[in-house]
N, C-alpha and C. Protein backbone atom coordinates (compact mmCIF):
# COMPACT_ATOMS: atom_id res chain seq x y z
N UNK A 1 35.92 -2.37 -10.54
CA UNK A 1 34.93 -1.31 -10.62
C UNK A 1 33.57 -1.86 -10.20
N UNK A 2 32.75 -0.78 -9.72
CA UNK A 2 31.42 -1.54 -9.11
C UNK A 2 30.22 -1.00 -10.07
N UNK A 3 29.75 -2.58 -10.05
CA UNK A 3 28.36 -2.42 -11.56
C UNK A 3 27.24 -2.26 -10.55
N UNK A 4 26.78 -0.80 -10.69
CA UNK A 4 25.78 -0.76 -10.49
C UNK A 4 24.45 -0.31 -10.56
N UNK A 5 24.90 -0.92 -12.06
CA UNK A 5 23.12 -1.31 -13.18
C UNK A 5 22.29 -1.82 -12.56
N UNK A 6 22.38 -3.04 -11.72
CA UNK A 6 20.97 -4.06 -10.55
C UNK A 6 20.89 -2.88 -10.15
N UNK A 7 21.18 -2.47 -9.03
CA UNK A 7 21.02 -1.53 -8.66
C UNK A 7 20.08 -0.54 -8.92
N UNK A 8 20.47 0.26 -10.00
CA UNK A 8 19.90 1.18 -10.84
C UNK A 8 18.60 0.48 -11.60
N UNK A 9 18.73 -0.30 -11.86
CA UNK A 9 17.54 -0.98 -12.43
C UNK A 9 16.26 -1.48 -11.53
N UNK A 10 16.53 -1.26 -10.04
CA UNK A 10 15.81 -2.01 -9.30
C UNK A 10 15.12 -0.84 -8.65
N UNK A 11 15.76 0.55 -8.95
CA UNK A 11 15.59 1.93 -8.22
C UNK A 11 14.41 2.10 -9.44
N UNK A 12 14.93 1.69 -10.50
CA UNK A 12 14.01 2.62 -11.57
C UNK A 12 12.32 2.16 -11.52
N UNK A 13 12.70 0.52 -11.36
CA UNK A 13 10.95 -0.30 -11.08
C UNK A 13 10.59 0.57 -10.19
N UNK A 14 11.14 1.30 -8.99
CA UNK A 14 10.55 1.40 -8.02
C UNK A 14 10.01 2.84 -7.99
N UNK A 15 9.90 3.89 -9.22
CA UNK A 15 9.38 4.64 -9.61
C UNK A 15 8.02 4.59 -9.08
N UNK A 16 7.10 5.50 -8.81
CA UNK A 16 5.67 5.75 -8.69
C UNK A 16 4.90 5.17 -9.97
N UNK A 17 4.02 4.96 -10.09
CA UNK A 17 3.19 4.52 -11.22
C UNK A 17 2.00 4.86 -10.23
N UNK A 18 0.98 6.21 -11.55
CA UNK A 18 0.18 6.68 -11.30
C UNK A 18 -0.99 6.82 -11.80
N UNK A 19 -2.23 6.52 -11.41
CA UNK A 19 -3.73 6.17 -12.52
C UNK A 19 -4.10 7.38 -11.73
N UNK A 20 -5.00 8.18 -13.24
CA UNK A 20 -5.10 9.45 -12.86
C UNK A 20 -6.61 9.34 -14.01
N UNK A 21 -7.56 9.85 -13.24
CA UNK A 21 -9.00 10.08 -13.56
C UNK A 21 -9.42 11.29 -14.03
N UNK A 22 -10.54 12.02 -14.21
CA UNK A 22 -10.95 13.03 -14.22
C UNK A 22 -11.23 13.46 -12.15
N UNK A 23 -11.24 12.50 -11.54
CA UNK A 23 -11.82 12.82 -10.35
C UNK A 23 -11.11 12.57 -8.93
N UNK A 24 -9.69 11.35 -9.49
CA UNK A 24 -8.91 11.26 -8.35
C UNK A 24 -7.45 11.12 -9.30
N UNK A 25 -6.31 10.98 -8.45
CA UNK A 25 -5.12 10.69 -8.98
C UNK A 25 -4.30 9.59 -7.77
N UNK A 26 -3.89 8.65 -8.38
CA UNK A 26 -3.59 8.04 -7.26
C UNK A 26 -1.92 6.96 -7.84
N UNK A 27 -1.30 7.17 -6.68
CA UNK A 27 0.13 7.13 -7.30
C UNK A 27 0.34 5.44 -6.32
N UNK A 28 1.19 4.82 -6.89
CA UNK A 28 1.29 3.53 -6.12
C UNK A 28 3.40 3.22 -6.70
N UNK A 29 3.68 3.18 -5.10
CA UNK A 29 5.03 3.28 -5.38
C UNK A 29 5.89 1.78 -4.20
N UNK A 30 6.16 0.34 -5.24
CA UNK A 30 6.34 -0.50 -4.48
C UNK A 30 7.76 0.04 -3.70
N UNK A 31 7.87 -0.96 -2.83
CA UNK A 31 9.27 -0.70 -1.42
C UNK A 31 9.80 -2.35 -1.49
N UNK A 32 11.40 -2.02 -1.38
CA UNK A 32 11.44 -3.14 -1.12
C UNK A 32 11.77 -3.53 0.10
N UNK A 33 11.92 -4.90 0.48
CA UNK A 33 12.08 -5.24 1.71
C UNK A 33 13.08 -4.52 2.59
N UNK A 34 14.37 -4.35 2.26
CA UNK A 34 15.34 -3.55 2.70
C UNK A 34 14.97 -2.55 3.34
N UNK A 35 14.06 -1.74 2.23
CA UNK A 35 13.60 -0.07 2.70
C UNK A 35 12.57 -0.42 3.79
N UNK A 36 11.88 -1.29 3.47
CA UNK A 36 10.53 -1.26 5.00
C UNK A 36 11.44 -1.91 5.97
N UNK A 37 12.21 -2.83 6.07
CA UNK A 37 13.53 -3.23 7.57
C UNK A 37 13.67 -2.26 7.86
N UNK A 38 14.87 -1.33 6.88
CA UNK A 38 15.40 0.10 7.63
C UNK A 38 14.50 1.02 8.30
N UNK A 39 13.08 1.61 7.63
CA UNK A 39 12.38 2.04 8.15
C UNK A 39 12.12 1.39 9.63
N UNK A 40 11.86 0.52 9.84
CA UNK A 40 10.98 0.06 10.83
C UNK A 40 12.10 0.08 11.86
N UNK A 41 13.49 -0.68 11.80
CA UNK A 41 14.40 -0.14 12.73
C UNK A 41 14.27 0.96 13.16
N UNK A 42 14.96 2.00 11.65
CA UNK A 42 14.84 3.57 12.37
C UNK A 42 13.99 3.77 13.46
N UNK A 43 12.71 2.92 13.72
CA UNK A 43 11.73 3.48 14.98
C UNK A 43 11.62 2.41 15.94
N UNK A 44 12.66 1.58 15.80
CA UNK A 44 12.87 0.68 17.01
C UNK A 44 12.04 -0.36 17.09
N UNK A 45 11.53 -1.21 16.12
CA UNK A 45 11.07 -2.27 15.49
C UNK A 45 11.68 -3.50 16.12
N UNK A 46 10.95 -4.55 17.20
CA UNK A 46 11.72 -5.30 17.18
C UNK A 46 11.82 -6.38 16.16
N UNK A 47 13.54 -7.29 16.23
CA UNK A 47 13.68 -7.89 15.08
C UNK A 47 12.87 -8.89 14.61
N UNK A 48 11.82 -9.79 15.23
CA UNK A 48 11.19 -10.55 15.13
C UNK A 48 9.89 -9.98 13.87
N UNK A 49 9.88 -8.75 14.43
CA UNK A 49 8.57 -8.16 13.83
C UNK A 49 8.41 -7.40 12.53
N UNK A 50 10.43 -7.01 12.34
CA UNK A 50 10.59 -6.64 11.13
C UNK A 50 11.10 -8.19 9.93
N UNK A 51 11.14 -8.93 10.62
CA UNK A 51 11.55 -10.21 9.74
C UNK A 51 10.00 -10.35 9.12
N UNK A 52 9.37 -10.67 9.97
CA UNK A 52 7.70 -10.70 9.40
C UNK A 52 7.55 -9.63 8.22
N UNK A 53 7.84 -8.45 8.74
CA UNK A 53 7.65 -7.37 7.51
C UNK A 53 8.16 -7.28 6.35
N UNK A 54 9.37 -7.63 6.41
CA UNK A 54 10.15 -7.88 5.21
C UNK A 54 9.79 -8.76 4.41
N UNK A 55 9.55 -9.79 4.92
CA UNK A 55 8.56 -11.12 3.75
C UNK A 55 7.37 -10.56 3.40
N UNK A 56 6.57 -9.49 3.09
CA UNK A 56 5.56 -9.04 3.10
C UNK A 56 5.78 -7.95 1.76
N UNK A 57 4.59 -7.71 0.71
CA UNK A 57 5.10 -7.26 -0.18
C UNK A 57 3.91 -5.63 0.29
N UNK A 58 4.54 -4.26 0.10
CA UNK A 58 4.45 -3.01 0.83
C UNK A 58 4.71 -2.24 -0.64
N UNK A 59 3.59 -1.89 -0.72
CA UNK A 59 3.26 -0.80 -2.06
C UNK A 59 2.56 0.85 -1.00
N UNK A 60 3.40 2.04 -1.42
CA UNK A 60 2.76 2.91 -0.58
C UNK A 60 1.73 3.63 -1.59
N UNK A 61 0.73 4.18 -1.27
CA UNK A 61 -0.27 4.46 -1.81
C UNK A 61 -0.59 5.66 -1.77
N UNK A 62 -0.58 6.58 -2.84
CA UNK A 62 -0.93 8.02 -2.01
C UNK A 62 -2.47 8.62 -3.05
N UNK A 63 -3.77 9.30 -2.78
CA UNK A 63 -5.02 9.27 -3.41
C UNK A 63 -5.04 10.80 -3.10
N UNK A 64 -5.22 11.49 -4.08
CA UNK A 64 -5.53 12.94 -4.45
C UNK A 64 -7.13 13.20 -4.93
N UNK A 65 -8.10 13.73 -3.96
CA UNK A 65 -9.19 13.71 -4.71
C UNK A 65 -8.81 15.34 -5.81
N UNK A 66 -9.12 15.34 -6.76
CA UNK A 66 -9.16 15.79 -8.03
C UNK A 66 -10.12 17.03 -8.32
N UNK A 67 -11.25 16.10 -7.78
CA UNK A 67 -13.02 16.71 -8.17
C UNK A 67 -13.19 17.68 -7.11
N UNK A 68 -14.58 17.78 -7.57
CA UNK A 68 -15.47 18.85 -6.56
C UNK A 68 -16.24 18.41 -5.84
N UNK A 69 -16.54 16.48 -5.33
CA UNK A 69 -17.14 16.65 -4.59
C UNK A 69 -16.06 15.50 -3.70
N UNK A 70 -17.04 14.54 -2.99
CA UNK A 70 -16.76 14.12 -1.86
C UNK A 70 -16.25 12.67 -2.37
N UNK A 71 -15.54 12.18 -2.27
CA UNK A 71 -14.90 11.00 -2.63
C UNK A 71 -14.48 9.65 -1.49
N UNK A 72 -15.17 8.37 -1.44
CA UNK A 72 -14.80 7.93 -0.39
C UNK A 72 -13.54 6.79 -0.61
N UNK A 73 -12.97 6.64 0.24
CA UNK A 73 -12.20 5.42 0.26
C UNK A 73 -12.65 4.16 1.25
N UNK A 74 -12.53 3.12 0.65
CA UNK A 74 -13.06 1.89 1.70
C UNK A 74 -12.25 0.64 0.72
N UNK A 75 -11.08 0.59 1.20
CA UNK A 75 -10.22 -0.42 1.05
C UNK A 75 -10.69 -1.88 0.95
N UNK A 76 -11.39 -2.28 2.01
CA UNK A 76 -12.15 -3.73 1.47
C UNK A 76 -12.88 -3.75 0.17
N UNK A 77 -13.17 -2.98 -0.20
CA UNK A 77 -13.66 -2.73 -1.54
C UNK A 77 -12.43 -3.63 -2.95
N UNK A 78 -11.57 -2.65 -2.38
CA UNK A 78 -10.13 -3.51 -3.21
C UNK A 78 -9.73 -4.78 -3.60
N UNK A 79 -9.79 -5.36 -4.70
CA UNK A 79 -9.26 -6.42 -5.07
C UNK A 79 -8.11 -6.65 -5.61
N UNK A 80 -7.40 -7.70 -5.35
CA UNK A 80 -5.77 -7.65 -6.04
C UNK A 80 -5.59 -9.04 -6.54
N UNK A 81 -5.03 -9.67 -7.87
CA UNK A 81 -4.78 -10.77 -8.02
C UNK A 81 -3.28 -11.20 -8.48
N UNK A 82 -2.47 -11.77 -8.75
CA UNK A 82 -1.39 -12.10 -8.95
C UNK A 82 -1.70 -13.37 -9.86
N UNK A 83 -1.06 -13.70 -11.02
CA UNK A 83 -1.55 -15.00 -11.99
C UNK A 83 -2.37 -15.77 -11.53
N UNK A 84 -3.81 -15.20 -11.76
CA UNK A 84 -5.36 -15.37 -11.46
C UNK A 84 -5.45 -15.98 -10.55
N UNK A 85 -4.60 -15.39 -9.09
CA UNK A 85 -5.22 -16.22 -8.09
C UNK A 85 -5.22 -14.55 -6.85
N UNK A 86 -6.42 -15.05 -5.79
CA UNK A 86 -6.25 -13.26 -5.48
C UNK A 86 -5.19 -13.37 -4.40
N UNK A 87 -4.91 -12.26 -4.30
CA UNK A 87 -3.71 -12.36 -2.86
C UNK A 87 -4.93 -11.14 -2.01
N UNK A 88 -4.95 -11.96 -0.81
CA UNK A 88 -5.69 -11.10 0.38
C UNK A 88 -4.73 -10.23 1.23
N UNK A 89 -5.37 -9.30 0.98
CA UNK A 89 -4.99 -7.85 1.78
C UNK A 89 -5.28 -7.80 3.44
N UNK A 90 -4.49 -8.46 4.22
CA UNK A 90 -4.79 -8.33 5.70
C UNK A 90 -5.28 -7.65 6.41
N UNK A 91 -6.37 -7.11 6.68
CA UNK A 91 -6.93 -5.81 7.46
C UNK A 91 -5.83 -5.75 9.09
N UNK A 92 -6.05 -4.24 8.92
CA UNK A 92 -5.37 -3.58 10.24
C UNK A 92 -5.58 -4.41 11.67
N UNK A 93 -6.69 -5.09 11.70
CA UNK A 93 -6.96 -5.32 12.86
C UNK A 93 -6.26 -6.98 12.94
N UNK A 94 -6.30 -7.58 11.36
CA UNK A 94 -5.27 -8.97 11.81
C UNK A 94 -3.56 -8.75 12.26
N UNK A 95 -3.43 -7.29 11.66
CA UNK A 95 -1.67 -7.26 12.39
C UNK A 95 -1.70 -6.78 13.34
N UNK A 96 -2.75 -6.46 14.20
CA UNK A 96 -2.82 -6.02 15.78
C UNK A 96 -3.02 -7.13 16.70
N UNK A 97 -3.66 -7.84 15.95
CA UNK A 97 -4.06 -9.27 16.56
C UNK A 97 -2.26 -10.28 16.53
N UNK A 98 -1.93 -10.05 15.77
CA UNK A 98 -0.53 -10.65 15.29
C UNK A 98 0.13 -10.11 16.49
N UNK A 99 0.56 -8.97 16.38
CA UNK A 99 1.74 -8.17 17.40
C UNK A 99 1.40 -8.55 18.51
N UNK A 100 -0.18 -8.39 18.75
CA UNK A 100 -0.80 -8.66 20.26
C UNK A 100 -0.23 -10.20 21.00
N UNK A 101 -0.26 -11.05 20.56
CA UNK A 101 0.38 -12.23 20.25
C UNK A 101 1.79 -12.37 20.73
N UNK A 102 2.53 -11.42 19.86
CA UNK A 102 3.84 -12.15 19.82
C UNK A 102 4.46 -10.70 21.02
N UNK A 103 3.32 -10.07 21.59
CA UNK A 103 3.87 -9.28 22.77
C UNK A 103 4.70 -8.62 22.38
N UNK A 104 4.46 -7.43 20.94
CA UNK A 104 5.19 -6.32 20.40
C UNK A 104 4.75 -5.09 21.32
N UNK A 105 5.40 -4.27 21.72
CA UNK A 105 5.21 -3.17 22.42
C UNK A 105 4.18 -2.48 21.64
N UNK A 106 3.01 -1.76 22.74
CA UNK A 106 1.68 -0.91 21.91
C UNK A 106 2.21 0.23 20.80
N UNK A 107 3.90 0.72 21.68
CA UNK A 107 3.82 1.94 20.78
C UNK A 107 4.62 1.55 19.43
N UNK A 108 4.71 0.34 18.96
CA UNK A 108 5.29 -0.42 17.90
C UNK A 108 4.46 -0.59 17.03
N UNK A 109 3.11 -1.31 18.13
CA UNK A 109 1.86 -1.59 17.38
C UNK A 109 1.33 0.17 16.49
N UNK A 110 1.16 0.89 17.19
CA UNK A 110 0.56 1.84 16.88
C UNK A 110 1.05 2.59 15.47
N UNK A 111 2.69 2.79 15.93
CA UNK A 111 3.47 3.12 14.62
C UNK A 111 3.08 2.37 13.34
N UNK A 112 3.38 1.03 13.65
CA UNK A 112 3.12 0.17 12.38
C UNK A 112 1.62 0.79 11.62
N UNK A 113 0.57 1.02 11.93
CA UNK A 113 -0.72 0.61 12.20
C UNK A 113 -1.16 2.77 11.37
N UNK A 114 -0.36 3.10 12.13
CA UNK A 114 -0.24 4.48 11.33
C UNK A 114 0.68 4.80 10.04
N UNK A 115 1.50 3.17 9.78
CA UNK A 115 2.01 3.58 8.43
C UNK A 115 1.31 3.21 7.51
N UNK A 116 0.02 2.49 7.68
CA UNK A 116 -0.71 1.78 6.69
C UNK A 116 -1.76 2.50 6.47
N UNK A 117 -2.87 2.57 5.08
CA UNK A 117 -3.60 3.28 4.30
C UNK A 117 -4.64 3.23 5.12
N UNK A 118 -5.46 3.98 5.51
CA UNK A 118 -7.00 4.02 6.04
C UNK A 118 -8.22 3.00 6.00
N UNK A 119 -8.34 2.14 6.45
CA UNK A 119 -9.43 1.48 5.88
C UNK A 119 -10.54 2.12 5.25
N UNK A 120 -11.19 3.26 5.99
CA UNK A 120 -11.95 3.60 4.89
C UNK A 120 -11.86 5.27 5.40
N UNK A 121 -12.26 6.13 4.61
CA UNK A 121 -11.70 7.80 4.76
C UNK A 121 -13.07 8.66 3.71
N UNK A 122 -13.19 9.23 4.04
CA UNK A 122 -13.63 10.71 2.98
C UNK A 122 -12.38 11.49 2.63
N UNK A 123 -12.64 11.55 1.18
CA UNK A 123 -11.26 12.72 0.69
C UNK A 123 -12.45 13.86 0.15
N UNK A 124 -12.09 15.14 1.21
CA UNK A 124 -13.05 16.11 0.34
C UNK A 124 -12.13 16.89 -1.03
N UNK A 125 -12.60 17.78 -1.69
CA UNK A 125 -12.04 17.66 -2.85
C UNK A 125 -10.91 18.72 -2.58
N UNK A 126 -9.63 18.45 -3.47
CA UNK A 126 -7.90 18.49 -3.22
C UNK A 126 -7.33 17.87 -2.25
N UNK A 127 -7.88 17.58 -1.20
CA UNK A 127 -7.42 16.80 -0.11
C UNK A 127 -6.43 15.06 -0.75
N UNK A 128 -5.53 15.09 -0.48
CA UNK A 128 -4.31 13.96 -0.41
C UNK A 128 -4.15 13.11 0.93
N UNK A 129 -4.26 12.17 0.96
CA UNK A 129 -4.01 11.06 1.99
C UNK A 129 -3.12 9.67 1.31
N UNK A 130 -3.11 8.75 2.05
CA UNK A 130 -1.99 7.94 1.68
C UNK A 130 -1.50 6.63 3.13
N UNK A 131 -1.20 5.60 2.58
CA UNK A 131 -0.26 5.19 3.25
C UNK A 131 -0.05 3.93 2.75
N UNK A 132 0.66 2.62 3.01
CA UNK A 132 0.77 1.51 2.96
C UNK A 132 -0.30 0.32 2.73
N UNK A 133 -0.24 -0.52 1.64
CA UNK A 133 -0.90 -1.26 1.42
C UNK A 133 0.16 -2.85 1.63
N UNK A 134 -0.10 -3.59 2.83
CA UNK A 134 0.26 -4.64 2.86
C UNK A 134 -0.06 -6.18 2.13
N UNK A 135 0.63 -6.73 1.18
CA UNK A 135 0.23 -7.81 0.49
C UNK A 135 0.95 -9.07 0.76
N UNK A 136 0.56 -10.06 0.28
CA UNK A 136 1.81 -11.52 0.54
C UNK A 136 2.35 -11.20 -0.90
N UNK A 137 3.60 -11.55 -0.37
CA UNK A 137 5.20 -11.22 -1.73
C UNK A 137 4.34 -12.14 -2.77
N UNK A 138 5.02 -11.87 -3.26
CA UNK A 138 4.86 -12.35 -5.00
C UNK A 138 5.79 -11.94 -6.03
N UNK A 139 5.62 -12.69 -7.30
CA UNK A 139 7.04 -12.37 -7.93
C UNK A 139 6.20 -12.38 -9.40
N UNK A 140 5.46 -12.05 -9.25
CA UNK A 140 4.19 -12.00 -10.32
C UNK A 140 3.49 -10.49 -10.72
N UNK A 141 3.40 -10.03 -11.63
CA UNK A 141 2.63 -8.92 -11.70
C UNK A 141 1.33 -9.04 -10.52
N UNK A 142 0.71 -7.97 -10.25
CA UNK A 142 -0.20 -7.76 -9.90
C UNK A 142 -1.67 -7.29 -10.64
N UNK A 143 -2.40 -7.48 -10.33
CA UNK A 143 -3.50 -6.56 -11.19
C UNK A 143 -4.14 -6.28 -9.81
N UNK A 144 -5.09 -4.79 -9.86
CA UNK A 144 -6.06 -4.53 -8.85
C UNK A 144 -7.27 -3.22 -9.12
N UNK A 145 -7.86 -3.51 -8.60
CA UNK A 145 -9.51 -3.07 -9.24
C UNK A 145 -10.03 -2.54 -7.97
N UNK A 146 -10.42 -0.86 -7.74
CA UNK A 146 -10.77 -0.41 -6.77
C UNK A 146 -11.71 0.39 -7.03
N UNK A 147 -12.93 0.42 -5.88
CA UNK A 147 -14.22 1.14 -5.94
C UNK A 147 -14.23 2.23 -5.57
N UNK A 148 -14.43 3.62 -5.30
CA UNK A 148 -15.05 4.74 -4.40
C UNK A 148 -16.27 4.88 -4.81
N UNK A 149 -16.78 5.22 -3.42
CA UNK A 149 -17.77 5.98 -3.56
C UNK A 149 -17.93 7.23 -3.66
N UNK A 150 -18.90 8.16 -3.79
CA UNK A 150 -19.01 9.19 -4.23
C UNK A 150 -19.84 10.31 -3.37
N UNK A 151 -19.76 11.62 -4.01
CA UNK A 151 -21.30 12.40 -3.38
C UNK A 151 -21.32 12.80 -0.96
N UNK A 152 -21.99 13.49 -1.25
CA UNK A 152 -21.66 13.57 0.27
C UNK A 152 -22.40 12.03 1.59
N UNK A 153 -23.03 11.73 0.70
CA UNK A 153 -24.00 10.78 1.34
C UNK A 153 -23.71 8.78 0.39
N UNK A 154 -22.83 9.12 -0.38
CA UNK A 154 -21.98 7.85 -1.19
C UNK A 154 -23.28 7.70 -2.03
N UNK A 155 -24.36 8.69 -2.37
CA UNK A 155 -24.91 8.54 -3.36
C UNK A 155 -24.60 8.63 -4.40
N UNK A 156 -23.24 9.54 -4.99
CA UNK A 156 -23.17 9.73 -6.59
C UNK A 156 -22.63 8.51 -7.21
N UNK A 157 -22.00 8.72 -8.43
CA UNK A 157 -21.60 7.73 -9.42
C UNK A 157 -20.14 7.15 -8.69
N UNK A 158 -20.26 5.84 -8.91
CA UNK A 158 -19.11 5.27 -8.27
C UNK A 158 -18.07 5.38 -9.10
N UNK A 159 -16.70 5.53 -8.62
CA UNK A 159 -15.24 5.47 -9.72
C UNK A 159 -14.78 4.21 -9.36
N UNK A 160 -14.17 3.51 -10.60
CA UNK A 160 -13.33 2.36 -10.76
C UNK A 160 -12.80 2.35 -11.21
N UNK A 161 -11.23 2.44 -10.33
CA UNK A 161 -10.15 2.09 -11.40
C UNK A 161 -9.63 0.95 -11.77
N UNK A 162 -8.80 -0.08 -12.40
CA UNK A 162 -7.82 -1.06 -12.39
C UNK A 162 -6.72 -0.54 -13.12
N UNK A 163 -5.48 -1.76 -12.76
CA UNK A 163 -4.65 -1.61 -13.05
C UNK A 163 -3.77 -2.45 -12.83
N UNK A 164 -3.16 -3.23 -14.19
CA UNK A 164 -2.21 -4.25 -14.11
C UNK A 164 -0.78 -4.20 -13.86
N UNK A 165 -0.46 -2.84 -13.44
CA UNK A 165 1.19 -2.72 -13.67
C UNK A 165 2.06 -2.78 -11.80
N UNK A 166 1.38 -3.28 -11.35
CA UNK A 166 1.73 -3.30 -9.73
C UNK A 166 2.29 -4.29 -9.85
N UNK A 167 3.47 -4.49 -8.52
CA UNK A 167 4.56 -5.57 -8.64
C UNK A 167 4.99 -5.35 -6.76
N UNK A 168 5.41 -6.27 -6.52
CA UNK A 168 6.08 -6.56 -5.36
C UNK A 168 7.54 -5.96 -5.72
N UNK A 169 8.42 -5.21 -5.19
CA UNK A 169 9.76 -4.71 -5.01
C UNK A 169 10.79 -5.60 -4.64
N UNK A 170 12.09 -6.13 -5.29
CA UNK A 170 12.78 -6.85 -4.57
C UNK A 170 13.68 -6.42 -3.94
N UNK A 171 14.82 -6.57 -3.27
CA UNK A 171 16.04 -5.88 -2.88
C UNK A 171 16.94 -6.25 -4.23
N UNK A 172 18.16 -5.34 -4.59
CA UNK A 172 18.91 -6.03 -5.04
C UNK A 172 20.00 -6.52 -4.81
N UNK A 173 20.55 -7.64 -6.00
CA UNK A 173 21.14 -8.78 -5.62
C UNK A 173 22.66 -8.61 -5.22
């Protein structure tokens, strides 16, 4: 008979976990390597470029502004640490620089590059956006601490959230 509790147990981590404000709601749902391979095949990924991806730890991110006014996102803002040491978040333009390199086709580049979160965005209010936050694996909780700005002009009161319950996704065994 086939046990499949790992399994089930590895589906359940991989639940959404969601920090929810008076002013945004924002859901963070890790992937594991498996699921970002398959994905990236499905669109014709070459293999070199999904091996890279797969060692890479891929939390998708989705931000609901809430409020009534103007809410910004600016990802460098973001900090992430793993047992007090930080893990750096690669900006968009070092995995273009990467692909560029290893002579990945543009429309590979581009796909990739549109599955990942905005560097920085206005969410006017109800508006939902989202995408991929790329990290180095880890096998460590995460913690991470993020700024917006506010107001139509990033004059109002800034929001900060943190949150220790983020994790890298494994496949299972």
């Amino acid at each position: 008979m086939l046990n499949i509790m790992p399994f089930l147990a590895v589906l359940a981590n991989m639940q959404p976990f969601t920090v929810t404000t008076d002013e945004l709601q924002i859901s963070f749902t890790p992937r594991t390597p498996d699921q970002m391979g398959s994905f990236y095949e499905a669109r014709g990924f070459p293999g070199k470029m999904r091996e890279i991806l797969k060692q890479q730890c891929f939390i998708t991110v989705g931000i609901r502004n809430t409020s009534n006014k103007k809410i910004w996102l600016d990802v460098s803002s973001w900090t992430f640490t793993a047992a007090g040491k930080t893990l750096k978040r690669e900006h968009r333009d070092y995995w273009k620089k990467r692909w560029q390199e290893m002579g990945i086709p543009l429309s590979k580049q581009s796909t990739f590059r549109w599955t990942l979160i905005p560097e920085t965005l206005d969410y006017l209010p109800g508006e939902h956006e989202g995408g991929n936050i790329v990290l180095p694996f880890t096998d460590k909780p995460i913690s991470m601490t993020a700024t917006f700005a506010t107001g139509d002009n990033k004059q109002g009161k800034p929001i900060t959230i943190t949150t220790d319950k983020l994790f890298c996704a494994e496949d299972a065994q």
